[in-house]
PDB file of N, CA and C in Angstrom:
ATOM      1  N   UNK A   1       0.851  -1.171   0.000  1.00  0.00           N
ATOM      2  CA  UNK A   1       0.000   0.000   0.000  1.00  0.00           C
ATOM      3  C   UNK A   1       0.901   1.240   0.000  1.00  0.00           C
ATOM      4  N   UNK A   2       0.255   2.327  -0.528  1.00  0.00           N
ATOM      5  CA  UNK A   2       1.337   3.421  -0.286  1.00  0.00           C
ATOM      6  C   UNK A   2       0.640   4.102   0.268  1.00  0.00           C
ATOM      7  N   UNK A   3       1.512   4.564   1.475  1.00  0.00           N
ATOM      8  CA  UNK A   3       1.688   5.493   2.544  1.00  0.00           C
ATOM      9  C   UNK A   3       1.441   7.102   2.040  1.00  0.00           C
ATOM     10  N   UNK A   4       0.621   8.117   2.997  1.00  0.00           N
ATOM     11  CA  UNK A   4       0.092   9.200   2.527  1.00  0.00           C
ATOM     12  C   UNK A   4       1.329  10.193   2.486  1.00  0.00           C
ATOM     13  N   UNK A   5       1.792   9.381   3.594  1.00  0.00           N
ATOM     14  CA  UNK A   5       2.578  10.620   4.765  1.00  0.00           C
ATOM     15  C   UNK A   5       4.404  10.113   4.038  1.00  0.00           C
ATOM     16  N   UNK A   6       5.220  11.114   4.148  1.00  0.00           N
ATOM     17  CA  UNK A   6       6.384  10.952   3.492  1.00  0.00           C
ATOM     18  C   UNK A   6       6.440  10.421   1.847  1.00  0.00           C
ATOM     19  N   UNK A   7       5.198  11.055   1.423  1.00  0.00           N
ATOM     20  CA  UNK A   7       5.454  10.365  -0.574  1.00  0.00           C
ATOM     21  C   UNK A   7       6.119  10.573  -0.950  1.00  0.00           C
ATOM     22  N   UNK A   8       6.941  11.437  -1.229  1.00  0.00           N
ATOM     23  CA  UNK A   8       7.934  11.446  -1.937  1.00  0.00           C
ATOM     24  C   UNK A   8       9.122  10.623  -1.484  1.00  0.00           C
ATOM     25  N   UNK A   9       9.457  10.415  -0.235  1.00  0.00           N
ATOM     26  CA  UNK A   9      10.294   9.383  -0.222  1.00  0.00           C
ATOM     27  C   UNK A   9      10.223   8.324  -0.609  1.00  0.00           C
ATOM     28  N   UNK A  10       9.420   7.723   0.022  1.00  0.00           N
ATOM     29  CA  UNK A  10       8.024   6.420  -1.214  1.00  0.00           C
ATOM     30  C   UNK A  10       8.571   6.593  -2.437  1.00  0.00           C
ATOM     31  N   UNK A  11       8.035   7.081  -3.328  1.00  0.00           N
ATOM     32  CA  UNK A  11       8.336   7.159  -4.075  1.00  0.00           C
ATOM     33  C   UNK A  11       9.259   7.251  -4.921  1.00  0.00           C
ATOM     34  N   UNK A  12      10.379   7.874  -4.355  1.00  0.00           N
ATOM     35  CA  UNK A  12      12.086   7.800  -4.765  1.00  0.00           C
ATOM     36  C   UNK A  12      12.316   6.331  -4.859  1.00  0.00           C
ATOM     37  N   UNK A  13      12.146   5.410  -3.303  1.00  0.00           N
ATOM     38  CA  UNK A  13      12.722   4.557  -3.130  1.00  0.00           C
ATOM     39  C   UNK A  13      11.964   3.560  -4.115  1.00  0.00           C
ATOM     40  N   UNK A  14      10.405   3.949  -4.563  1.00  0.00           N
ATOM     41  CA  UNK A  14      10.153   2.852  -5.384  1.00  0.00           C
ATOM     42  C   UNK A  14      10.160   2.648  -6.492  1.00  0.00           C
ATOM     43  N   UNK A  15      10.898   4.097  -6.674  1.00  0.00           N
ATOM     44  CA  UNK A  15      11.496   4.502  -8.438  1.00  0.00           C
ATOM     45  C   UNK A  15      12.716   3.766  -8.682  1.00  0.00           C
ATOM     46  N   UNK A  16      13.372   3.493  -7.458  1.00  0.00           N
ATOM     47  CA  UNK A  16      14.841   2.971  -7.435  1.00  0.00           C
ATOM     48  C   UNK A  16      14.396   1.286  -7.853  1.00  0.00           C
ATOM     49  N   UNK A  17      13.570   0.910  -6.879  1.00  0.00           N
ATOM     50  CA  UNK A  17      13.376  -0.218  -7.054  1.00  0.00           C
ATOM     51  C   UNK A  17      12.710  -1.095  -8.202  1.00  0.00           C
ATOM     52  N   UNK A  18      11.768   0.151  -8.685  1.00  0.00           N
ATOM     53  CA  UNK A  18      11.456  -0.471 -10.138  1.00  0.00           C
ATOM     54  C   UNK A  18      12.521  -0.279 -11.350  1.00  0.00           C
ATOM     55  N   UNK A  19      13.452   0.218 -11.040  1.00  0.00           N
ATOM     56  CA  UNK A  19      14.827   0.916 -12.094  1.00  0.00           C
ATOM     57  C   UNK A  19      15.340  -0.712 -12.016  1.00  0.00           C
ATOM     58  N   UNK A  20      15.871  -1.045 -10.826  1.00  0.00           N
ATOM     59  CA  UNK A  20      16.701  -2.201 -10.684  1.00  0.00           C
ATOM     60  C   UNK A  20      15.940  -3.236 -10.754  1.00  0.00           C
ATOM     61  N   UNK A  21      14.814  -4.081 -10.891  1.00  0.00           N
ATOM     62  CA  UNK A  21      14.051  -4.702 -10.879  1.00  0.00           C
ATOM     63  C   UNK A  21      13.631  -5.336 -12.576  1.00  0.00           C
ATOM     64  N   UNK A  22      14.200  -4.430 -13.561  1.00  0.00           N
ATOM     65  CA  UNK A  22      13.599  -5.378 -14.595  1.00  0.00           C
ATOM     66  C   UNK A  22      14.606  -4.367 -15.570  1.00  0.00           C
ATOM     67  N   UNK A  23      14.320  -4.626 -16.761  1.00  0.00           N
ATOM     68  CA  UNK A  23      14.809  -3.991 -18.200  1.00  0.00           C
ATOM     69  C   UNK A  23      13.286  -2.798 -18.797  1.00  0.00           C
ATOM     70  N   UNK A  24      13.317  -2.097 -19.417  1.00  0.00           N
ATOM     71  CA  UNK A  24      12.466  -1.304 -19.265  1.00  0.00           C
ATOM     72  C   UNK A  24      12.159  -0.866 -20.582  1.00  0.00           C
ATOM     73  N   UNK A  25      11.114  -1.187 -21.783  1.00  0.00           N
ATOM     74  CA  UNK A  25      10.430  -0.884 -21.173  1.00  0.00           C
ATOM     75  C   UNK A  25       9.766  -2.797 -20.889  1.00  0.00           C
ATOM     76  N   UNK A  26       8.841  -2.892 -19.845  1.00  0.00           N
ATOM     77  CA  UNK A  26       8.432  -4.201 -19.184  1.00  0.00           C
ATOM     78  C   UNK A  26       6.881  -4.238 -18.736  1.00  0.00           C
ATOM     79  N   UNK A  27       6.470  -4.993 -18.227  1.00  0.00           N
ATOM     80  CA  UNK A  27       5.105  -5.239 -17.670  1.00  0.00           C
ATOM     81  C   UNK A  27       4.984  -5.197 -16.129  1.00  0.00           C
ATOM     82  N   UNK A  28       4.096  -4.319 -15.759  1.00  0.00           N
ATOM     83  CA  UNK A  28       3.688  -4.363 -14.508  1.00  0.00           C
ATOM     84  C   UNK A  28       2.408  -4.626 -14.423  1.00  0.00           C
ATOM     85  N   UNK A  29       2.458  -5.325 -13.620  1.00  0.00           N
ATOM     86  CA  UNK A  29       0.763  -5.720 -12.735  1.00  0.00           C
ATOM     87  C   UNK A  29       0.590  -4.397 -11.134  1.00  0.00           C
ATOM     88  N   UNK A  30      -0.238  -3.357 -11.910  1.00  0.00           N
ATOM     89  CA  UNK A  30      -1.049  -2.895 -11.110  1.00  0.00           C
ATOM     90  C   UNK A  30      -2.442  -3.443 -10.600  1.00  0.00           C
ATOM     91  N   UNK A  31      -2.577  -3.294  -8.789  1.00  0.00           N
ATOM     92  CA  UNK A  31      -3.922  -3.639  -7.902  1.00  0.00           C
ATOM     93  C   UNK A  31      -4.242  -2.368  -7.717  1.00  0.00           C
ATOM     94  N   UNK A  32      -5.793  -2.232  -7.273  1.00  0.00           N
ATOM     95  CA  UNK A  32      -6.208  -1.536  -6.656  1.00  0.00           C
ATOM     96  C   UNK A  32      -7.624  -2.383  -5.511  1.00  0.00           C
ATOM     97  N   UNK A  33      -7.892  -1.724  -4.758  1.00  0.00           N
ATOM     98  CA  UNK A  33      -9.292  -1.838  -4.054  1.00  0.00           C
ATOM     99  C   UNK A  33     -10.257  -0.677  -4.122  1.00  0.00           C
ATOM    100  N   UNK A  34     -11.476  -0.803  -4.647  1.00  0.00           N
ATOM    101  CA  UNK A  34     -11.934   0.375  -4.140  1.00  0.00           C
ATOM    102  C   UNK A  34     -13.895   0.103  -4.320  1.00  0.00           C
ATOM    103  N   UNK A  35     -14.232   0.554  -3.494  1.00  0.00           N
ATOM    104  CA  UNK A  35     -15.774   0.611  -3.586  1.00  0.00           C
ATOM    105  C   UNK A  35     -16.554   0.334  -4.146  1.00  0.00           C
ATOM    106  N   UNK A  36     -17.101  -1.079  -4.731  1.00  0.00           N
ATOM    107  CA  UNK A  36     -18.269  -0.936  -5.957  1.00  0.00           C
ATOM    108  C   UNK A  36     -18.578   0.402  -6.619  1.00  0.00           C
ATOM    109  N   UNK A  37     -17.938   1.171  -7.452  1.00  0.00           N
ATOM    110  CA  UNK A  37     -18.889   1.665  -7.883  1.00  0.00           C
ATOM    111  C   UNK A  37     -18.141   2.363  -9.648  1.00  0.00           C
ATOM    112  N   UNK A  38     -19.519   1.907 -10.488  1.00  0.00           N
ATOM    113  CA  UNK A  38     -18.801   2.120 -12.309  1.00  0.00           C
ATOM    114  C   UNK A  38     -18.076   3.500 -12.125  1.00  0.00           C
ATOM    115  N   UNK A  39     -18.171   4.400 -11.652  1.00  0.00           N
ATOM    116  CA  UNK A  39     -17.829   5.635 -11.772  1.00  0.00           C
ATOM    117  C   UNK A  39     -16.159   5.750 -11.502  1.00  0.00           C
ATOM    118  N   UNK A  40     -15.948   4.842 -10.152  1.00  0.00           N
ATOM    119  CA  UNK A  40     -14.470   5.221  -9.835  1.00  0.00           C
ATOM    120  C   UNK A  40     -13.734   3.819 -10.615  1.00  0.00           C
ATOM    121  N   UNK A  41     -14.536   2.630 -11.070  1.00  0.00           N
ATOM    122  CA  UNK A  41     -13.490   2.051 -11.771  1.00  0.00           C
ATOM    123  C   UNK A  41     -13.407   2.396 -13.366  1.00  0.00           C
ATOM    124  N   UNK A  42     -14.392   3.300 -14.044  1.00  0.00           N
ATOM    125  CA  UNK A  42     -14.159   3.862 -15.007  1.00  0.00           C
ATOM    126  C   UNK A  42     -13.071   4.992 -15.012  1.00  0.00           C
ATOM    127  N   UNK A  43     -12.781   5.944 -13.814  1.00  0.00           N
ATOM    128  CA  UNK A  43     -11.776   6.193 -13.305  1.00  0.00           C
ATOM    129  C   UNK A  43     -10.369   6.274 -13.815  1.00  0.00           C
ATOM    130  N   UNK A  44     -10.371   4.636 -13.178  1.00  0.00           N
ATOM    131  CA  UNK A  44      -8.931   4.308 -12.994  1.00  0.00           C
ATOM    132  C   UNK A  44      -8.817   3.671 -14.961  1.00  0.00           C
ATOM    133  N   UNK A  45     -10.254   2.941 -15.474  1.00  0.00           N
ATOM    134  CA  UNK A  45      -9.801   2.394 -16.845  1.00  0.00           C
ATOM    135  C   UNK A  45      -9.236   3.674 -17.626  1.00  0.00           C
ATOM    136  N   UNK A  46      -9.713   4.870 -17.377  1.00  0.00           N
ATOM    137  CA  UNK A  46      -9.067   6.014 -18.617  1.00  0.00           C
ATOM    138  C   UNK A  46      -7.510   6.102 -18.158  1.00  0.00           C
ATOM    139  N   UNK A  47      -6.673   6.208 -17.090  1.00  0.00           N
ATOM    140  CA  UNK A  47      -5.288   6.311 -17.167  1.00  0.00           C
ATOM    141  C   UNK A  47      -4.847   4.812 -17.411  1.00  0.00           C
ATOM    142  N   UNK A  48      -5.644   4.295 -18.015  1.00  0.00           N
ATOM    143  CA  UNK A  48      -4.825   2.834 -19.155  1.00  0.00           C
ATOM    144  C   UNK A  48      -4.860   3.049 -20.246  1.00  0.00           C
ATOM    145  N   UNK A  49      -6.055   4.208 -20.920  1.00  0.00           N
ATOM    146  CA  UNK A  49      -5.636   3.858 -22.450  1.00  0.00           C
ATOM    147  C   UNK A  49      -5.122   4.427 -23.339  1.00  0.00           C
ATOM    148  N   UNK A  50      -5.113   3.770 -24.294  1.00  0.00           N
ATOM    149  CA  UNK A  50      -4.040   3.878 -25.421  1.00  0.00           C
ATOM    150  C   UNK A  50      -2.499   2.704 -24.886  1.00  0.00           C
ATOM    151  N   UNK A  51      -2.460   1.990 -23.459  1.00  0.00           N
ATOM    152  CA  UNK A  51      -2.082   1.194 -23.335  1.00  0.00           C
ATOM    153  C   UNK A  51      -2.215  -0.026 -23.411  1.00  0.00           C
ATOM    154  N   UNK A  52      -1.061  -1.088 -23.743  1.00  0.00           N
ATOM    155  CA  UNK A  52      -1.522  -2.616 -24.156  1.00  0.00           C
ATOM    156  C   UNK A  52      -1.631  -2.956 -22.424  1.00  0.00           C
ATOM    157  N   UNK A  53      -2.490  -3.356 -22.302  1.00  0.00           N
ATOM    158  CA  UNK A  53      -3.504  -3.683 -20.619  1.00  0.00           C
ATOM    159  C   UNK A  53      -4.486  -4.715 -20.903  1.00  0.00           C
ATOM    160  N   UNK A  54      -3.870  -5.322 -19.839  1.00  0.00           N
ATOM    161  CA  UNK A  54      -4.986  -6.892 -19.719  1.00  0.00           C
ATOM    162  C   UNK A  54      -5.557  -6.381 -17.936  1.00  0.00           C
ATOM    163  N   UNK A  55      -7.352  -5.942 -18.248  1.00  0.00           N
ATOM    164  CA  UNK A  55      -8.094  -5.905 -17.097  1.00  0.00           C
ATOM    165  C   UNK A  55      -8.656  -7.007 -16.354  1.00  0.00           C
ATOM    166  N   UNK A  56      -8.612  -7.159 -15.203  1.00  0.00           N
ATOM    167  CA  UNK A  56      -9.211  -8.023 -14.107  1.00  0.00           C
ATOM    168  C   UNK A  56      -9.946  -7.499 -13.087  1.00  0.00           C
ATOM    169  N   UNK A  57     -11.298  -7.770 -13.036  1.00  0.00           N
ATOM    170  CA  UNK A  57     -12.042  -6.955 -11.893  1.00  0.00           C
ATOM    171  C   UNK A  57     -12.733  -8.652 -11.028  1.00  0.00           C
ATOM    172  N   UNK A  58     -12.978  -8.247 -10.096  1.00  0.00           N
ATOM    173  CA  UNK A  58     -13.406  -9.116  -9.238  1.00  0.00           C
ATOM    174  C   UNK A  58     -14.025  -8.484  -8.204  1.00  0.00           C
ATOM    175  N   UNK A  59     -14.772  -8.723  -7.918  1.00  0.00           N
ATOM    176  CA  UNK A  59     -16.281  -8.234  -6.451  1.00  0.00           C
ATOM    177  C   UNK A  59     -15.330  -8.927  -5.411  1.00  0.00           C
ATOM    178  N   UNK A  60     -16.122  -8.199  -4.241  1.00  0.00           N
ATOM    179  CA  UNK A  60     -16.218  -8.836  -3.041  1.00  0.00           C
ATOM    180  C   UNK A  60     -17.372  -9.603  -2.782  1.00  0.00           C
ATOM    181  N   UNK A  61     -17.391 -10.537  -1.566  1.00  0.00           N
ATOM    182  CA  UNK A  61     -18.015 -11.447  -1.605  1.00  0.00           C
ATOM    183  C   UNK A  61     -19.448 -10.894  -1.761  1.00  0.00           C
ATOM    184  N   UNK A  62     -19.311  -9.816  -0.715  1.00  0.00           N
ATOM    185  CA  UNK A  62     -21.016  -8.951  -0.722  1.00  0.00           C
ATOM    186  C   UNK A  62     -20.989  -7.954  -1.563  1.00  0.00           C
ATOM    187  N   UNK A  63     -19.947  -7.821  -2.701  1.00  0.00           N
ATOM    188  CA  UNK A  63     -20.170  -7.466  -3.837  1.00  0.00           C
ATOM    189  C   UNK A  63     -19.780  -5.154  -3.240  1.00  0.00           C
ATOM    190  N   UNK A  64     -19.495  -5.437  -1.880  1.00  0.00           N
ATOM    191  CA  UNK A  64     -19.251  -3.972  -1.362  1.00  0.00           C
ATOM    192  C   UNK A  64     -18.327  -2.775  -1.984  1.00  0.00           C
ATOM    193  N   UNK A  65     -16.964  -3.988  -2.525  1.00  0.00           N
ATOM    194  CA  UNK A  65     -15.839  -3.421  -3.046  1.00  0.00           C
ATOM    195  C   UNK A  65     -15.787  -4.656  -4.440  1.00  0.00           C
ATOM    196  N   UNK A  66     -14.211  -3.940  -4.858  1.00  0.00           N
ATOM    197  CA  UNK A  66     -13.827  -4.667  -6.386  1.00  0.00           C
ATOM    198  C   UNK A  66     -12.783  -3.816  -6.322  1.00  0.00           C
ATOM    199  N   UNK A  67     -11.723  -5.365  -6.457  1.00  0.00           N
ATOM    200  CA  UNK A  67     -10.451  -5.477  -6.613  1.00  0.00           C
ATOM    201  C   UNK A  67     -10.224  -5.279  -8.350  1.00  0.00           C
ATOM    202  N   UNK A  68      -9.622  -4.435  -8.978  1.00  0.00           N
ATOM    203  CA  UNK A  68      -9.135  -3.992 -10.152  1.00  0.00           C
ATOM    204  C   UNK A  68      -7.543  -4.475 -10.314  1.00  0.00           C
ATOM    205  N   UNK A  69      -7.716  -5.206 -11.133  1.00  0.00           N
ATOM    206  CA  UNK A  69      -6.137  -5.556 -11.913  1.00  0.00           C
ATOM    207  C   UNK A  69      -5.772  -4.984 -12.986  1.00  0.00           C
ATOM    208  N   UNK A  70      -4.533  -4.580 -13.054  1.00  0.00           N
ATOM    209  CA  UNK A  70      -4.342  -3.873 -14.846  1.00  0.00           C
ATOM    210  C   UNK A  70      -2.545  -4.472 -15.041  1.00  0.00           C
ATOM    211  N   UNK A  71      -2.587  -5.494 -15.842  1.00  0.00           N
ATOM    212  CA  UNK A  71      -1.055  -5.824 -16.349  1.00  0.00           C
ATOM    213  C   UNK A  71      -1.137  -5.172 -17.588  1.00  0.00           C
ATOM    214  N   UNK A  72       0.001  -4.102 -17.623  1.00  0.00           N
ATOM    215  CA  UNK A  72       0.231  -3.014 -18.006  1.00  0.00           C
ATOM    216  C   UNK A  72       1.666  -3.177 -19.307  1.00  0.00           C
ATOM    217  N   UNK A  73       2.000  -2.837 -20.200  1.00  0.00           N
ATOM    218  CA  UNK A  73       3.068  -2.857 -20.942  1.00  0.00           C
ATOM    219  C   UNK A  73       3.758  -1.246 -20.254  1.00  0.00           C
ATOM    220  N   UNK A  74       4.550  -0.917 -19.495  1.00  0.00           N
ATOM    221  CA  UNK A  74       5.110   0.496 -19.158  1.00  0.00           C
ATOM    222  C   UNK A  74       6.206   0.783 -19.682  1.00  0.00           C
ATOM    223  N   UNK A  75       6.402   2.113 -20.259  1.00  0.00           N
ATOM    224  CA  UNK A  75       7.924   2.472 -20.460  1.00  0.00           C
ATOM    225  C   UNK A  75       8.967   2.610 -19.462  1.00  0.00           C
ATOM    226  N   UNK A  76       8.589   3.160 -18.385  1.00  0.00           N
ATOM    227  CA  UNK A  76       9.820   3.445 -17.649  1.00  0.00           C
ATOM    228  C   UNK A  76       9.046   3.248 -15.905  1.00  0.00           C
ATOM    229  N   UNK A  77       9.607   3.066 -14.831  1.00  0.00           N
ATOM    230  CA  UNK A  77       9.413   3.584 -13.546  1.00  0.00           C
ATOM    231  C   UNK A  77       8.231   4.873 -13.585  1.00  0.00           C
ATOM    232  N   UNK A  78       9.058   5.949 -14.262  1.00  0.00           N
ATOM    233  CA  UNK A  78       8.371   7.286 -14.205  1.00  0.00           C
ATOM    234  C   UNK A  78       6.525   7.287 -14.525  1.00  0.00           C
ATOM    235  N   UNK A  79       6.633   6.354 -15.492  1.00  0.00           N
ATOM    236  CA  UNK A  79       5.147   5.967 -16.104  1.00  0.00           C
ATOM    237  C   UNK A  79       4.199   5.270 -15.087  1.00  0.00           C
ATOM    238  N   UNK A  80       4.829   4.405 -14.386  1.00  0.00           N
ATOM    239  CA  UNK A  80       4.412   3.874 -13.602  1.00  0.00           C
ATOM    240  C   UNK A  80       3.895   4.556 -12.195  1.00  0.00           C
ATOM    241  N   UNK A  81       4.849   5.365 -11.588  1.00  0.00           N
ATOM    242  CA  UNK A  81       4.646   6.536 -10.264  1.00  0.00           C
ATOM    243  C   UNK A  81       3.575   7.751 -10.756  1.00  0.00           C
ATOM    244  N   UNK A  82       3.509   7.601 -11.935  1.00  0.00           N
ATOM    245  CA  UNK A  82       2.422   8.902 -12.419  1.00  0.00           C
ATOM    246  C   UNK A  82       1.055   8.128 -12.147  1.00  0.00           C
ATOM    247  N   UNK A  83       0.992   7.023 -12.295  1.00  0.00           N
ATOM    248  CA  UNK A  83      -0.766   6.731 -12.539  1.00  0.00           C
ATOM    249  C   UNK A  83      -0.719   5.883 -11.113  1.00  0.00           C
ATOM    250  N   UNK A  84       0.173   5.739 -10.213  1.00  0.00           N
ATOM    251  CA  UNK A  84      -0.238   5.389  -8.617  1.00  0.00           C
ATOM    252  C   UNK A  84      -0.816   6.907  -7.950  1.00  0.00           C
ATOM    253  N   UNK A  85       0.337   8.051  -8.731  1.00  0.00           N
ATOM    254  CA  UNK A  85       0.070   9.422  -8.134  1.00  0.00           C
ATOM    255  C   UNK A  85      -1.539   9.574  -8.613  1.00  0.00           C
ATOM    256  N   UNK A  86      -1.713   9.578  -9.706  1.00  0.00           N
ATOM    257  CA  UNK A  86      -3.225   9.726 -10.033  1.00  0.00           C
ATOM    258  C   UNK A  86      -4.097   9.101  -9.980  1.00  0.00           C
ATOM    259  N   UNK A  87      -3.953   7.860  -9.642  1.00  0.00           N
ATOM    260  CA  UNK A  87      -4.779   6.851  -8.839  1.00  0.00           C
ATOM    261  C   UNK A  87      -5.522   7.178  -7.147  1.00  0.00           C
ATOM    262  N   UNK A  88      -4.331   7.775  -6.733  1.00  0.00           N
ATOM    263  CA  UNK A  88      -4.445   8.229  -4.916  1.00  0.00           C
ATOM    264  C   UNK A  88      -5.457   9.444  -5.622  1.00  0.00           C
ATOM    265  N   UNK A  89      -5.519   9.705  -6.134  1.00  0.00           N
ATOM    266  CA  UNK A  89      -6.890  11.032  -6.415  1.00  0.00           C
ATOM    267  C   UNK A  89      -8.348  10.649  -5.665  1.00  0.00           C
ATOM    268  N   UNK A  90      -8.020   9.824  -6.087  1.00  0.00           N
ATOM    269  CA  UNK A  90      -9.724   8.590  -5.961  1.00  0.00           C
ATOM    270  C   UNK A  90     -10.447   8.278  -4.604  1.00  0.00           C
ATOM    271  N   UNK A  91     -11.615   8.985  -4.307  1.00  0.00           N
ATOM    272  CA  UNK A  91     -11.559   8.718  -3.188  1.00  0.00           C
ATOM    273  C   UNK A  91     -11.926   7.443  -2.551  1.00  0.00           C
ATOM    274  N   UNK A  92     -11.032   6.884  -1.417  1.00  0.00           N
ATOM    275  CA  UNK A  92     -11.238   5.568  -0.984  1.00  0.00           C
ATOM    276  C   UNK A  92     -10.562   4.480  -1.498  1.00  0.00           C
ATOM    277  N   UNK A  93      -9.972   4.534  -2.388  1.00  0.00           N
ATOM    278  CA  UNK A  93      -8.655   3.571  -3.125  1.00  0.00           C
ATOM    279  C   UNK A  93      -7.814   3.316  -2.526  1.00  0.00           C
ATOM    280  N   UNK A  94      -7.706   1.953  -2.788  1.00  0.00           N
ATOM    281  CA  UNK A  94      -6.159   1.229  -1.806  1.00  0.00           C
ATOM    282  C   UNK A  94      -5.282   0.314  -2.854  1.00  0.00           C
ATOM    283  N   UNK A  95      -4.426   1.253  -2.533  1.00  0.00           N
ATOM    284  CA  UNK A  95      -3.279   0.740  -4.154  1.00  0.00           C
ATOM    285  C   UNK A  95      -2.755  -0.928  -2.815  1.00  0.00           C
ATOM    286  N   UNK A  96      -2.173  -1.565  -3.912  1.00  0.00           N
ATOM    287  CA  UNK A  96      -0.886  -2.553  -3.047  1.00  0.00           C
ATOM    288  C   UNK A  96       0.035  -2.993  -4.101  1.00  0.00           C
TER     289      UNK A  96
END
C-alpha cells in the first residue's frame, strides 16, 4: 500500500526499485481496491488507455468493493509513479 505521509520518499525509493528490478520498457501488474462503484473504476480504466492492458475486476463477496487488476506494458518507472500518483486522487482507493 502506499503510505500518505512521506510520498515522496516512497516514491524515490520505489522509483529505485522499479529501475533495478527489470529492463524497461516491461510489464507491470497494477492492484487496486476500491468501492463498488462504475464511476471510480471507469476512473482508474481512462489512465490505461491507449495502453496494451490486460483488465481483471473481481467483487467482493457482498459485492461492497472490487479489486481492479491492470497488467500493463510500461515504459519506464516514471510511467508507472504517475498513474499510482493519479490513482491516490480517488476517493477511498487502496493501491498494493
Amino acid at each position: 500500500m502506499i503510505p500518505k505521509e512521506d510520498s515522496e520518499e516512497f516514491y524515490s525509493r520505489f522509483h529505485q526499485q522499479l529501475a533495478d528490478s527489470q529492463d524497461w520498457p516491461g510489464p507491470f501488474l497494477f492492484k487496486f481496491i476500491i468501492r463498488s462503484d462504475e464511476h471510480k473504476v471507469n476512473q482508474l480504466k481512462k489512465m490505461f488507455e491507449g495502453k496494451d492492458v490486460q483488465l481483471k475486476l473481481k467483487n467482493s463477496s457482498k459485492n461492497t468493493f472490487v479489486s481492479v487488476s491492470f497488467l500493463a506494458k510500461m515504459k519506464n518507472p516514471d510511467e508507472i509513479i504517475a498513474i499510482y500518483k493519479a490513482a491516490s486522487t480517488i476517493e477511498g482507493i487502496i493501491t498494493l
